[in-house]
C-alpha atoms as a PDB file:
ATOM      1  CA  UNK A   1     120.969 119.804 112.664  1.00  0.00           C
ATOM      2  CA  UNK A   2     118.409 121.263 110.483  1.00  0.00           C
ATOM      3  CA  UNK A   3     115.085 120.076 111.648  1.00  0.00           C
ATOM      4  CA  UNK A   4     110.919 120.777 110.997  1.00  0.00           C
ATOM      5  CA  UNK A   5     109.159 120.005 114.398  1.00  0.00           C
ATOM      6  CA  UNK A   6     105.450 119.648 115.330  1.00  0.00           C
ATOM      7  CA  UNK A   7     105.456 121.202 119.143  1.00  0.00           C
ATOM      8  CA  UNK A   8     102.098 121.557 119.421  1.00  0.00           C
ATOM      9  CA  UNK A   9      98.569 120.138 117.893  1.00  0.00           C
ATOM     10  CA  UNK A  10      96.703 122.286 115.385  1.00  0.00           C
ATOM     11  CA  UNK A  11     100.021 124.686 115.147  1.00  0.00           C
ATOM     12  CA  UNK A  12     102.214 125.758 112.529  1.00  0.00           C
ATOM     13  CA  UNK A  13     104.931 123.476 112.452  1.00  0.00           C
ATOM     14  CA  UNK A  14     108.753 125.069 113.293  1.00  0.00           C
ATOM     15  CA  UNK A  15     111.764 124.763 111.056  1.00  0.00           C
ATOM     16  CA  UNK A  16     114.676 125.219 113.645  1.00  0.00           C
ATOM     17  CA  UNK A  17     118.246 124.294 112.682  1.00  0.00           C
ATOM     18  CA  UNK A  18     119.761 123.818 115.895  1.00  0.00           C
ATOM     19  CA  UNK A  19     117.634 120.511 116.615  1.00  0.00           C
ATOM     20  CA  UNK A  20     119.635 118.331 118.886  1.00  0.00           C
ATOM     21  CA  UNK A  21     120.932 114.936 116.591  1.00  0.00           C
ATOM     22  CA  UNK A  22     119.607 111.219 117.268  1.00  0.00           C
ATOM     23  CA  UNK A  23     121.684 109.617 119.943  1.00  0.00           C
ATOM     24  CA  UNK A  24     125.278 108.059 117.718  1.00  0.00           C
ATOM     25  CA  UNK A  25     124.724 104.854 119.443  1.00  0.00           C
ATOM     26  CA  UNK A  26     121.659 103.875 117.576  1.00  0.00           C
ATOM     27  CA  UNK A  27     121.778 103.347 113.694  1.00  0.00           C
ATOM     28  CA  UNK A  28     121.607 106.791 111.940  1.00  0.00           C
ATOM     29  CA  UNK A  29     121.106 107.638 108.264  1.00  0.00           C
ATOM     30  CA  UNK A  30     121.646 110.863 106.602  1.00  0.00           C
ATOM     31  CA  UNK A  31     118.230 111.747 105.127  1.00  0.00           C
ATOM     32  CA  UNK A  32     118.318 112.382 101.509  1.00  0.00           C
ATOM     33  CA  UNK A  33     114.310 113.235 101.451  1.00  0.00           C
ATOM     34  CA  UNK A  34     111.143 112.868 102.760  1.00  0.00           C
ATOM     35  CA  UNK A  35     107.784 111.941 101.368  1.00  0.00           C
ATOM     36  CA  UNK A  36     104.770 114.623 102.755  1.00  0.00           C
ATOM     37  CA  UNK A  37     101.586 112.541 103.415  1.00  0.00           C
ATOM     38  CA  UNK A  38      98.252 113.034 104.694  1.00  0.00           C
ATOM     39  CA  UNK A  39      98.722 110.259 107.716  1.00  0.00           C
ATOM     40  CA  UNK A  40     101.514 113.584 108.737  1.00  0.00           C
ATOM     41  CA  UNK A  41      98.329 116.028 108.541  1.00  0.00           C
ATOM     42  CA  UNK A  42      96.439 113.653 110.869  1.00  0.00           C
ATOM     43  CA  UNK A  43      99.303 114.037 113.243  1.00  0.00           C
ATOM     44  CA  UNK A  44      99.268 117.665 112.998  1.00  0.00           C
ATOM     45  CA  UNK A  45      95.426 118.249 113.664  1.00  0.00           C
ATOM     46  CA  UNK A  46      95.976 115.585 116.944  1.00  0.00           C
ATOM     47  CA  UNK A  47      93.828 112.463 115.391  1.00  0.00           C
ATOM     48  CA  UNK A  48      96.816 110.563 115.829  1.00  0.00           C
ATOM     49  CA  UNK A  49      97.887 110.739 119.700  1.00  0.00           C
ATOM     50  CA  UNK A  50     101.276 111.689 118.785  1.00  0.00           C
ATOM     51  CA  UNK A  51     103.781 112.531 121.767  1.00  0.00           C
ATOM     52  CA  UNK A  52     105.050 115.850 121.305  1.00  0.00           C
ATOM     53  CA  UNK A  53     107.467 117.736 120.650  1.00  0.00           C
ATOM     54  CA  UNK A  54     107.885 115.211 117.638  1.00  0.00           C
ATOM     55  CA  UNK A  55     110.202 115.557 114.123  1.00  0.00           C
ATOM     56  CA  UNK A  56     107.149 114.412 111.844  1.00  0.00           C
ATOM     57  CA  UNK A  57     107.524 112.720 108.318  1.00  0.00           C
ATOM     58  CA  UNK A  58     107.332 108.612 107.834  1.00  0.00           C
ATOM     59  CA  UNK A  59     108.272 108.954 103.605  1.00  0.00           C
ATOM     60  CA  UNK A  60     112.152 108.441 103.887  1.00  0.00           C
ATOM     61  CA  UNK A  61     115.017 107.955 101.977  1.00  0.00           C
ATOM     62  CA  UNK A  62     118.868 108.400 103.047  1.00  0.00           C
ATOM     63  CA  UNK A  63     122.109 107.100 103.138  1.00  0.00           C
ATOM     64  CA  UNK A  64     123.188 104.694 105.676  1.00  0.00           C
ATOM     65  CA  UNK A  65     127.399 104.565 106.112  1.00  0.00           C
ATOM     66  CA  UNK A  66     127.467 100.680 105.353  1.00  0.00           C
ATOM     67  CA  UNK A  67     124.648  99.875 103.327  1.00  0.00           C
ATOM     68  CA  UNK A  68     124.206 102.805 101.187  1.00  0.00           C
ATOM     69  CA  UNK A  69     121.377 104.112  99.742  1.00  0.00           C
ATOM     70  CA  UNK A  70     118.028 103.025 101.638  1.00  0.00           C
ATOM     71  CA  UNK A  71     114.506 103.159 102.167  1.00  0.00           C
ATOM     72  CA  UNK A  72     113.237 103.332 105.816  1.00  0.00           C
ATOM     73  CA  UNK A  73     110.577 101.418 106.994  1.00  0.00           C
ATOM     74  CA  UNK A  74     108.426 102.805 109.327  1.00  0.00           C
ATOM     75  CA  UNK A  75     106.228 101.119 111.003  1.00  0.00           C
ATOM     76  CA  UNK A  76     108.308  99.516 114.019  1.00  0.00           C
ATOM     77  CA  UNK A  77     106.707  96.668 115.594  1.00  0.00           C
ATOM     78  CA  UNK A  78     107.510  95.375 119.402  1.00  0.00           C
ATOM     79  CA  UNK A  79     109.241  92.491 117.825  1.00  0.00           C
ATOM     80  CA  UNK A  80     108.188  90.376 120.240  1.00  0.00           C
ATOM     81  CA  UNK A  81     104.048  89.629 119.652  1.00  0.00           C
ATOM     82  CA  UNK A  82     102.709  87.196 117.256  1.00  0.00           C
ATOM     83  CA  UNK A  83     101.833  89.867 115.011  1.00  0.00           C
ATOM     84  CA  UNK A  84     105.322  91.194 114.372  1.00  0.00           C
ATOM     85  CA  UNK A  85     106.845  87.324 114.551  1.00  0.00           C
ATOM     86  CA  UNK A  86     104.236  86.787 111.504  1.00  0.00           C
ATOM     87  CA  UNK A  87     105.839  89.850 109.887  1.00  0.00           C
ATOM     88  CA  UNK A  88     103.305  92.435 110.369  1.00  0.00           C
ATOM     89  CA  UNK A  89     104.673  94.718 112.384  1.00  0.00           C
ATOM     90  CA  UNK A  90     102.231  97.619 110.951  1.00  0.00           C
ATOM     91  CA  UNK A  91      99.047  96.429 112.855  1.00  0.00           C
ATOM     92  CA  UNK A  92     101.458  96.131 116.222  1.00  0.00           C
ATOM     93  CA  UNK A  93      99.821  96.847 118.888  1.00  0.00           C
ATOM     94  CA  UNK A  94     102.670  98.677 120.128  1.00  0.00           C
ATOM     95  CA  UNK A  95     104.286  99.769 117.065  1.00  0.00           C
ATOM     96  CA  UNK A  96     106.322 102.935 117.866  1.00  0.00           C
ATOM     97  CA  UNK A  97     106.082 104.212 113.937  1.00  0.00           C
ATOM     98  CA  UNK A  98     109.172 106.573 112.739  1.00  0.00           C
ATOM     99  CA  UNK A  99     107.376 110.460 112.273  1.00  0.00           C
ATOM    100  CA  UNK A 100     104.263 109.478 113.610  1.00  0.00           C
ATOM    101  CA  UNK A 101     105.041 108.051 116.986  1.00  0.00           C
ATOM    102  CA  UNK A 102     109.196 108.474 117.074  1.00  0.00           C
ATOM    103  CA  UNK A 103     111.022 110.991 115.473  1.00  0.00           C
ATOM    104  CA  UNK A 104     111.000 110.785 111.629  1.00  0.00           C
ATOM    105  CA  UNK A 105     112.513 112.125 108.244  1.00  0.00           C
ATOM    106  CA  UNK A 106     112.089 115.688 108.137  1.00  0.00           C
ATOM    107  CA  UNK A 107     115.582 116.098 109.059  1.00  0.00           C
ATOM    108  CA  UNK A 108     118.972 115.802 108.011  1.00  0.00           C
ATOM    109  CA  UNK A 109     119.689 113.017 110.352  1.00  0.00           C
ATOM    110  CA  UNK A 110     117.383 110.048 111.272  1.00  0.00           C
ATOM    111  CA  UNK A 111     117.245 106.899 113.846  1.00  0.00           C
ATOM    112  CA  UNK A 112     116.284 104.013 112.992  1.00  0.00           C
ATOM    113  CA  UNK A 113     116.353 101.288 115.590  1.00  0.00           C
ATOM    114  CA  UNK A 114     117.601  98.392 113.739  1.00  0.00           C
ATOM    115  CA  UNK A 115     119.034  97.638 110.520  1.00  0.00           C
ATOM    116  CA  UNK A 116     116.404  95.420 109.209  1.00  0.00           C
ATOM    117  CA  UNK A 117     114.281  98.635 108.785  1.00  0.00           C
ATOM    118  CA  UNK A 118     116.274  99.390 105.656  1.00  0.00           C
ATOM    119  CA  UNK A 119     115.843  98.720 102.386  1.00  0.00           C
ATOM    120  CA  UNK A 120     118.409  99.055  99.725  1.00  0.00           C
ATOM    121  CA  UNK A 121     117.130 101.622  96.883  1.00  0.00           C
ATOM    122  CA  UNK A 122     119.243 100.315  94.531  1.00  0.00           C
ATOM    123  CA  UNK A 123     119.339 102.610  91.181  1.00  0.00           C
ATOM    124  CA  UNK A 124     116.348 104.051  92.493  1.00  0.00           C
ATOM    125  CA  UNK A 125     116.558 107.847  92.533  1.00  0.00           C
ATOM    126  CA  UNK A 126     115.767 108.676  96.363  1.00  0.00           C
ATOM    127  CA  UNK A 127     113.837 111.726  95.926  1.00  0.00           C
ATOM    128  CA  UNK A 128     111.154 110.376  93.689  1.00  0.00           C
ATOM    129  CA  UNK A 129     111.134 106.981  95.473  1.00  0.00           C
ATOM    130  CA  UNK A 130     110.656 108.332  98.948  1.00  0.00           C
ATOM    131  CA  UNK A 131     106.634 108.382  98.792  1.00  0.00           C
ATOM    132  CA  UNK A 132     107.106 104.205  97.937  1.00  0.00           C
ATOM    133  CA  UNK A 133     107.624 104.469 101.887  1.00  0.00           C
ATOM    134  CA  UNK A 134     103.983 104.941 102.650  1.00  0.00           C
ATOM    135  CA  UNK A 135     101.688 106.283 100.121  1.00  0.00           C
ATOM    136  CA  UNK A 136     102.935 103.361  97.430  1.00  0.00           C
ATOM    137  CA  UNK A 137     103.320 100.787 100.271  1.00  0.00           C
ATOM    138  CA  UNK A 138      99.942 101.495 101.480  1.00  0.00           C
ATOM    139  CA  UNK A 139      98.394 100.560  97.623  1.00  0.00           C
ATOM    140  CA  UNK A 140     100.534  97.956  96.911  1.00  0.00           C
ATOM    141  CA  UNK A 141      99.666  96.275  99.665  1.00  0.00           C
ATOM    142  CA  UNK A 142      95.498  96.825  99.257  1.00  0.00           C
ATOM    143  CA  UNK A 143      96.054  95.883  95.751  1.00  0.00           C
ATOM    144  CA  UNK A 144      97.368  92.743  96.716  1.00  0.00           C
ATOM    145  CA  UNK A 145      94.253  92.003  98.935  1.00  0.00           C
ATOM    146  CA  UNK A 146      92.253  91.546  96.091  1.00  0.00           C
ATOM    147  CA  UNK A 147      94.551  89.947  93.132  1.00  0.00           C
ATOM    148  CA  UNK A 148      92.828  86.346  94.088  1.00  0.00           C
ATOM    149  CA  UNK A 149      89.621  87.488  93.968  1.00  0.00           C
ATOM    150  CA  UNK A 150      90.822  89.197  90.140  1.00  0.00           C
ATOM    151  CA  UNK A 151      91.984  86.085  89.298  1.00  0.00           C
ATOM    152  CA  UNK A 152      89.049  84.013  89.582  1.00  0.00           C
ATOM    153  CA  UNK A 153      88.372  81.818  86.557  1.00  0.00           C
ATOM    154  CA  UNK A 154      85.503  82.766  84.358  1.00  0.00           C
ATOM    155  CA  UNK A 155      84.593  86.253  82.890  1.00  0.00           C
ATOM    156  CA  UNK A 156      87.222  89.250  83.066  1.00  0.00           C
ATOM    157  CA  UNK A 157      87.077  90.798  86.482  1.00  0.00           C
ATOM    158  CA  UNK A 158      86.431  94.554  87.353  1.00  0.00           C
ATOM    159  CA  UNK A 159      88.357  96.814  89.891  1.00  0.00           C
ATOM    160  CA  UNK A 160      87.486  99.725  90.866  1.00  0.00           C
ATOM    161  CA  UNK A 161      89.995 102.278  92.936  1.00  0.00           C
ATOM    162  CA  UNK A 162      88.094 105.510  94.359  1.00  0.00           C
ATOM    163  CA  UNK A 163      89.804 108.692  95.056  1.00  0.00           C
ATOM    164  CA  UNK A 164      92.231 109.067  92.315  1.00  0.00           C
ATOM    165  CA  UNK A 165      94.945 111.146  94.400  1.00  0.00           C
ATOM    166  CA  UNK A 166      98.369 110.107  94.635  1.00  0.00           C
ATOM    167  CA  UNK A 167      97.731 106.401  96.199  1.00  0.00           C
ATOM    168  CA  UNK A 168      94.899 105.918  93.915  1.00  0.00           C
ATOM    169  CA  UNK A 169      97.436 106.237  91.192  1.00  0.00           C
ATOM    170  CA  UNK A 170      99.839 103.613  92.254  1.00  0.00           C
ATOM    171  CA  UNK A 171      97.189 101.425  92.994  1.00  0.00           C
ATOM    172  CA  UNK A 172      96.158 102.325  88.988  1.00  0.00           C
ATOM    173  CA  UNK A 173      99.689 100.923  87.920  1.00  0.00           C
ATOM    174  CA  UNK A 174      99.487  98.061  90.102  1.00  0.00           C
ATOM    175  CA  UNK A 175      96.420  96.581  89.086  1.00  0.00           C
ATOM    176  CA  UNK A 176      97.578  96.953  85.496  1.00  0.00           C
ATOM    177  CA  UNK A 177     101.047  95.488  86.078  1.00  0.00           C
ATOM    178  CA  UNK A 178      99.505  92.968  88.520  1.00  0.00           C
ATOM    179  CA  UNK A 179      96.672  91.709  86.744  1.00  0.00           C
ATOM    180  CA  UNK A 180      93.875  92.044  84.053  1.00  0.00           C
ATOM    181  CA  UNK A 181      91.411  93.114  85.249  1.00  0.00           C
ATOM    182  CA  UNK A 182      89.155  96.174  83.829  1.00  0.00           C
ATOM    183  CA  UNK A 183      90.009  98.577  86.227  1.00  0.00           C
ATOM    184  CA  UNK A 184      88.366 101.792  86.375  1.00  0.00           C
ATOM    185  CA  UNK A 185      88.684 104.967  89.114  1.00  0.00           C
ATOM    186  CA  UNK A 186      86.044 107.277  91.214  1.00  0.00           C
ATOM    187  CA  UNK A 187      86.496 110.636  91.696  1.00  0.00           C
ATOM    188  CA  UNK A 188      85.222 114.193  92.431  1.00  0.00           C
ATOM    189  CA  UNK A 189      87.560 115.898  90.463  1.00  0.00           C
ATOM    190  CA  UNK A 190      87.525 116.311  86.701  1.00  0.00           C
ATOM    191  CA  UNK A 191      91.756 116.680  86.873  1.00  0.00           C
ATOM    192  CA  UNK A 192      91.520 113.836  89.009  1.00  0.00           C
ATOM    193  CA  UNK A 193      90.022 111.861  86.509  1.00  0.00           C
ATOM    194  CA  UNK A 194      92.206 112.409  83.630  1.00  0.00           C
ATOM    195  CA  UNK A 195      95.116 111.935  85.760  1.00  0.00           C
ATOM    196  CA  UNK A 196      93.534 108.690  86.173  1.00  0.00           C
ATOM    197  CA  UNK A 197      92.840 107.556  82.376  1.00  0.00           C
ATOM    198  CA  UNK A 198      96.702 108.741  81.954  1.00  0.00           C
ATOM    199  CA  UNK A 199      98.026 106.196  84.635  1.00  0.00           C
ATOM    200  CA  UNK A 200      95.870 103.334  83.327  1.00  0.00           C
ATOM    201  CA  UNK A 201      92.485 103.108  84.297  1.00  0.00           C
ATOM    202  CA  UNK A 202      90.341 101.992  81.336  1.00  0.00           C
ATOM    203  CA  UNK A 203      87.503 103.897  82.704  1.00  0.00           C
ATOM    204  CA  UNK A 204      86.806 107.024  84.878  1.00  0.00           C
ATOM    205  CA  UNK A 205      83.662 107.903  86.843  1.00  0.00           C
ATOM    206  CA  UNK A 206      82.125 110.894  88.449  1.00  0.00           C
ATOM    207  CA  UNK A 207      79.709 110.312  91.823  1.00  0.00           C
ATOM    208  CA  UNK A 208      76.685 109.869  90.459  1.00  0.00           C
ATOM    209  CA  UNK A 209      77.409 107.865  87.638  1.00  0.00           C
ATOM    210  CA  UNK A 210      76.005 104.510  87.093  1.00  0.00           C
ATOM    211  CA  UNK A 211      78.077 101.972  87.661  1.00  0.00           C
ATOM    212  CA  UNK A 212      78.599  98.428  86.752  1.00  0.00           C
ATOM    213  CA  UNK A 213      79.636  95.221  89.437  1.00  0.00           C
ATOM    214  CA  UNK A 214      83.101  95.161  90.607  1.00  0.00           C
ATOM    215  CA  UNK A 215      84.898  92.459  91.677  1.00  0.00           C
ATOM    216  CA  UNK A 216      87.567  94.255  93.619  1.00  0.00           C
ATOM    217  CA  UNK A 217      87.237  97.669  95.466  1.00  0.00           C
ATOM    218  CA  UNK A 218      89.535  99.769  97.066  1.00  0.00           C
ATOM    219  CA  UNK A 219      88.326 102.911  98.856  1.00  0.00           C
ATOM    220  CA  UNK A 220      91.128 105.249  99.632  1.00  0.00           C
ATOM    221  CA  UNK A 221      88.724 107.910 100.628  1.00  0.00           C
ATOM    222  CA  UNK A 222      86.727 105.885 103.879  1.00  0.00           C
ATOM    223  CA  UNK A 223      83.693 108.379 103.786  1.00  0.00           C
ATOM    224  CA  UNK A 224      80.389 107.631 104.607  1.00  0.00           C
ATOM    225  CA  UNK A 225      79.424 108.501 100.657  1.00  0.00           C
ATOM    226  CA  UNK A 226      82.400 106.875  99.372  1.00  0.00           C
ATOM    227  CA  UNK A 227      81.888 103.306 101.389  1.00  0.00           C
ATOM    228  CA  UNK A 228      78.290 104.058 100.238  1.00  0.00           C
ATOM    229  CA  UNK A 229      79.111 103.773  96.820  1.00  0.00           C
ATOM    230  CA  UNK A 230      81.337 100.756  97.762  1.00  0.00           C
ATOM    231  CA  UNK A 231      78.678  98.688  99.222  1.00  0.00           C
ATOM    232  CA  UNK A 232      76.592  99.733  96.332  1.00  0.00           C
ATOM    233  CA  UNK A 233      78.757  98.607  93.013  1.00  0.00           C
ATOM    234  CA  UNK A 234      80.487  95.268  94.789  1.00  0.00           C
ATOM    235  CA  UNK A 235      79.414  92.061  92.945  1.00  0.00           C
ATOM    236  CA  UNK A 236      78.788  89.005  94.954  1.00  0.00           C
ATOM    237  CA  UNK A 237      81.704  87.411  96.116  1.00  0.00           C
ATOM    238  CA  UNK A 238      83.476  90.423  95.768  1.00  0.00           C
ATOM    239  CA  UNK A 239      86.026  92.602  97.955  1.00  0.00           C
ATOM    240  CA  UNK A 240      86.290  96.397  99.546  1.00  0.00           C
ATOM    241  CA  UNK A 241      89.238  96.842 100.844  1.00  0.00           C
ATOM    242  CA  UNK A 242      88.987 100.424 103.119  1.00  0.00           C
ATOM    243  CA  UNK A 243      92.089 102.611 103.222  1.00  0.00           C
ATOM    244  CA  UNK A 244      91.106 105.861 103.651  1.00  0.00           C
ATOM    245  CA  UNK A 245      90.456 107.638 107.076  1.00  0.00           C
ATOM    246  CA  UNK A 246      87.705 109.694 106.778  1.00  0.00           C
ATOM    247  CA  UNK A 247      84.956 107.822 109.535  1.00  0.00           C
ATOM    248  CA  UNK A 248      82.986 106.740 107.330  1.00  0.00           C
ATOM    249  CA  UNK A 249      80.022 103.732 108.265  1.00  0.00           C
ATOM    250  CA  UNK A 250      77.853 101.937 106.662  1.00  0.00           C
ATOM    251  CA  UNK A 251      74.897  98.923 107.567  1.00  0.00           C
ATOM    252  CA  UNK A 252      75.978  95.723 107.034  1.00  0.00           C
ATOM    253  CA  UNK A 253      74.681  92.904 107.296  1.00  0.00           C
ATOM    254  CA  UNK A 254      72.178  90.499 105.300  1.00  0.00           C
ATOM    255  CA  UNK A 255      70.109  92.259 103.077  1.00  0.00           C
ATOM    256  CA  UNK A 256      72.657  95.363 103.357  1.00  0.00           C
ATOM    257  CA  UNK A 257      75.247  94.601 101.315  1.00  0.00           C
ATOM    258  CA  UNK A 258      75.319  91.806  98.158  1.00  0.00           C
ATOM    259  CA  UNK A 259      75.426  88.240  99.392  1.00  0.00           C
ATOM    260  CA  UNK A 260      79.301  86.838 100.281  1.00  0.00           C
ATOM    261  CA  UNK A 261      81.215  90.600  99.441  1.00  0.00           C
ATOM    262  CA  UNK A 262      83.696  90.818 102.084  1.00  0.00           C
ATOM    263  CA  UNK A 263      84.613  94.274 103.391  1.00  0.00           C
ATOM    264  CA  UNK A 264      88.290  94.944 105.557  1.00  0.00           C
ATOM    265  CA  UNK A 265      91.085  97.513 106.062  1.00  0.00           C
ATOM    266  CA  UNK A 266      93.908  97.247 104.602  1.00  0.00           C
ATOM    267  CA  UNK A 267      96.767  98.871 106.668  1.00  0.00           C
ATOM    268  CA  UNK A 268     100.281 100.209 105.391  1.00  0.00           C
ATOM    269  CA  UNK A 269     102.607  97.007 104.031  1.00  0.00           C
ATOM    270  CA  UNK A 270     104.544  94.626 105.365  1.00  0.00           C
ATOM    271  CA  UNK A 271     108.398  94.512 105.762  1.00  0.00           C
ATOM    272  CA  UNK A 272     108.649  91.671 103.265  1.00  0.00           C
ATOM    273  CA  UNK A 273     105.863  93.517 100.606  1.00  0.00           C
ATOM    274  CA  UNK A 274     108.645  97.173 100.649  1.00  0.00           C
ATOM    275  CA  UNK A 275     110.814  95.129  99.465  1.00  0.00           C
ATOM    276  CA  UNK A 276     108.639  93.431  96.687  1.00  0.00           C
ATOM    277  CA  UNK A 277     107.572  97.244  95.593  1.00  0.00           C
ATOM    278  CA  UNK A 278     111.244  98.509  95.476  1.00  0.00           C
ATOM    279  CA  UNK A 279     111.744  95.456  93.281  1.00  0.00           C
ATOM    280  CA  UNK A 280     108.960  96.419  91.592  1.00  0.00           C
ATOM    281  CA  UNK A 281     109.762  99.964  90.890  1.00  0.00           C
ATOM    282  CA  UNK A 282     113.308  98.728  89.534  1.00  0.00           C
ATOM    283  CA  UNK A 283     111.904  96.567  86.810  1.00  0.00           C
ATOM    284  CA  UNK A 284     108.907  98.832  86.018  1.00  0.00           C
ATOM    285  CA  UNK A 285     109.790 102.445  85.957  1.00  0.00           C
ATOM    286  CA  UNK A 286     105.616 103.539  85.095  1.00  0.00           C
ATOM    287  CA  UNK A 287     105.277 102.502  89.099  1.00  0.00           C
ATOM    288  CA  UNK A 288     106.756 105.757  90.122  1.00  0.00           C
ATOM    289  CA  UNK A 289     104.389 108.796  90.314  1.00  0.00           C
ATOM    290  CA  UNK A 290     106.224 111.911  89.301  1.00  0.00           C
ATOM    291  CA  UNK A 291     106.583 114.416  93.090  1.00  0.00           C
ATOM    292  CA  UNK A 292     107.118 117.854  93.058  1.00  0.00           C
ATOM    293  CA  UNK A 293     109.657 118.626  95.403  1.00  0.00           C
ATOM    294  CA  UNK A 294     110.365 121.463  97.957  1.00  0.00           C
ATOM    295  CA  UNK A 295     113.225 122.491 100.296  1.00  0.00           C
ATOM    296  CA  UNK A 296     112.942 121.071 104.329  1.00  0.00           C
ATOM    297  CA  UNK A 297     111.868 124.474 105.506  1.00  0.00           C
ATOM    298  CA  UNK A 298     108.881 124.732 103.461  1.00  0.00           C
ATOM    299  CA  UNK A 299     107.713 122.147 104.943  1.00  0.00           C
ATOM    300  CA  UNK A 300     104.499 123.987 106.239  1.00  0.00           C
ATOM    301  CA  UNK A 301     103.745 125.490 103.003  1.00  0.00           C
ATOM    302  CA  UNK A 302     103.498 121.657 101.925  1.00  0.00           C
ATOM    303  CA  UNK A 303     101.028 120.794 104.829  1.00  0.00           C
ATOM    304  CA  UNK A 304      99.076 123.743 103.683  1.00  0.00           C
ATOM    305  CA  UNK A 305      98.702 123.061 100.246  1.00  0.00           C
ATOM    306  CA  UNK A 306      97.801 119.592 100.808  1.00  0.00           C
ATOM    307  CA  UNK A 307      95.268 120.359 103.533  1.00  0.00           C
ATOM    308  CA  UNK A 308      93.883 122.513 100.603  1.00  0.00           C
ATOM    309  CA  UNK A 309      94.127 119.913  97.779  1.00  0.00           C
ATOM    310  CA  UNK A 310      96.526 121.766  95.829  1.00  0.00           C
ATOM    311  CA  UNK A 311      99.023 118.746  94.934  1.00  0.00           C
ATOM    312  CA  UNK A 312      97.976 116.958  92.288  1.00  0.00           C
ATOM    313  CA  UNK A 313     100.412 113.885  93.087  1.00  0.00           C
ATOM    314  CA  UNK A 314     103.115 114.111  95.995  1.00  0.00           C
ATOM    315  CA  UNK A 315     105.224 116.197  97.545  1.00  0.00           C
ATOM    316  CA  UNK A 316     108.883 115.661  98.788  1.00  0.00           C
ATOM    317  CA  UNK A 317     110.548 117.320 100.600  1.00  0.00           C
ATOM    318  CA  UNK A 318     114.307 117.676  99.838  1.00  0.00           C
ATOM    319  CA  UNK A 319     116.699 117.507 102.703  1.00  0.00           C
ATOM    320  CA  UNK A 320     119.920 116.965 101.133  1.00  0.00           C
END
C-alpha cells in the first residue's frame, strides 16, 4: 500500500508505496484522509519518543466495511487503569496513540485496535472533518474546562484564546456557540488576527496591548511570554487552561499570580467529548475550519510549510 513513513528523527519523511498492510486480523479502515498537525512535527524533530520506523498522522477519517464512514480516535488507552475506566484514555499512562506511538493515517489502510475507537461521521464530509480528530478535539475539550467558570452569575464574563492558528479558531466558534462570553484572541500576526475577528472573536489583540481581566484563558501557544501574558490578564477566580507545547514557565505562587486563578493543561478529548464535537459539527456547520488539502505524497512539503508557518488554517492530506 501507499504509505508516508518517518524512519528516522530530524529526516525527511519517505513516501514508499510498497508499505507492508496492517495485519487483516485486527480492525482495518480504508483511510479517506488525514489531518497534518503540529503534535506530527514534534514526532518528527524526536520530542515525542516515538518508536521508529513509524507511519505518522493521528487526524483520520476512513471507511470501515460495517460501520461506514468514521472518525478514528487516537489516543488508545491500556483499558485497564482507572484513568481509561473513567474514560480518559488520553492522559493513559500507557496510551499507545495511533501516528504518534502506533502506526497512523497517512496511509491508505489503517489499524485500529477496537471498534469503539470509531466514530460515525455521519453527513460529515471526511476530508474537511478529519482535523476534528485532534486539532478540534484538543479545543473543544479546553473550551469546556472553562464554560463553568463563563457561566458564573453576575457581570458578562471574558475569554480570551491566544494564538489564533487553526485550534485557536475552533476554540473561537466554540466559545461563541457554547456560551456568552466576550471573547477576544492574542496573536503575533496581523492575518492571524483578522482571521480571528472573522471566526468570532469580538476583539483582537497584538502583544503588547493592554488588556482587560479575563475570566477564562486558553493558551495554545505554552511559551514563557505567552503564559506570561496569561498570568498577567487572569481575573481572580479565573482559569488558564495551557495547551500549547512550547516549555514555557512561569512563578507561581502567592503574590505571583491573582488570588484563587487556577492554572492546568488541558490534554486532547475524551472518547465521549469526539463524539459530542461530531454532533456538534452536524448541527453547526460554522464549527468546521475550511483545510487546504494535498495529495499523500506531499506529505513533506506539508511538514515544511507548517514548520514555516505558511498554513493559515489546516492541512489534509488526501489519501483516497
Amino acid at each position: 500500500m501507499r504509505a508516508v513513513v518517518l524512519e528516522v528523527f530530524n529526516t525527511e519523511l519517505r513516501f514508499v508505496g510498497d508499505h507492508p498492510e496492517p495485519d487483516a486480523a485486527a480492525e482495518i479502515i480504508d483511510v479517506t484522509a488525514c489531518g497534518v498537525c503540529h503534535s506530527d512535527l514534534h514526532v518528527v524533530e524526536g520530542v515525542i519518543p516515538s518508536p521508529l520506523p513509524l507511519v505518522l498522522g493521528h487526524e483520520v477519517t476512513g471507511v470501515h466495511p460495517r460501520l461506514g464512514p468514521v472518525m478514528v480516535y487516537a489516543p488508545w488507552g491500556c483499558r485497564s487503569c482507572e484513568l481509561c475506566a473513567e474514560g480518559v484514555e488520553m492522559i493513559c499512562v500507557d496510551a499507545r496513540e495511533a501516528g504518534i506511538f502506533s502506526d497512523g493515517g497517512y496511509a491508505e489502510k489503517m489499524r485500529v485496535p477496537d471498534t469503539a475507537y470509531l466514530a460515525s461521521l455521519g453527513e460529515l464530509d471526511p476530508v474537511v472533518s478529519a482535523p476534528l480528530a485532534c486539532g478540534g478535539l484538543t479545543a473543544y475539550r479546553a473550551v469546556t474546562q472553562g464554560l463553568e467558570t463563563l457561566r458564573r452569575p453576575g457581570r458578562r464574563r471574558r475569554a480570551l484564546v491566544i494564538g489564533a492558528g487553526g485550534l485557536g479558531q475552533y476554540a473561537l466558534r466554540y466559545l461563541r456557540l457554547l456560551s456568552d462570553a466576550e471573547v477576544g484572541a492574542l496573536d503575533l500576526s496581523e492575518a492571524k488576527r483578522a482571521t480571528a475577528l472573522e471566526r468570532g472573536a469580538h476583539s483582537a489583540y497584538a502583544p503588547g496591548d493592554e488588556l482587560p481581566p479575563f475570566d477564562f484563558i486558553v493558551d495554545f501557544i505554552g511559551s514563557e511570554a505567552t503564559l506570561a501574558a496569561a498570568a498577567g490578564s487572569v481575573a481572580r477566580l479565573g482559569l488558564v487552561a495551557v495547551v500549547g507545547l512550547y516549555g514555557g514557565r512561569i512563578p507561581f505562587g502567592f503574590g505571583a499570580v491573582p488570588h484563587e486563578a487556577r492554572f492546568m493543561t488541558s490534554v486532547w478529548g475524551s472518547r465521549a467529548q469526539l463524539d459530542e464535537l461530531l454532533g456538534l459539527a452536524g448541527r453547526e456547520p460554522s464549527v468546521l475550519n475550511p483545510v487546504e488539502t494535498l495529495p499523500l505524497e506531499d506529505a513533506q512539503t506539508a511538514h515544511d510549510r507548517l514548520r514555516a508557518g505558511q498554513v493559515e488554517s489546516r492541512i489534509v492530506l488526501a489519501v483516497s
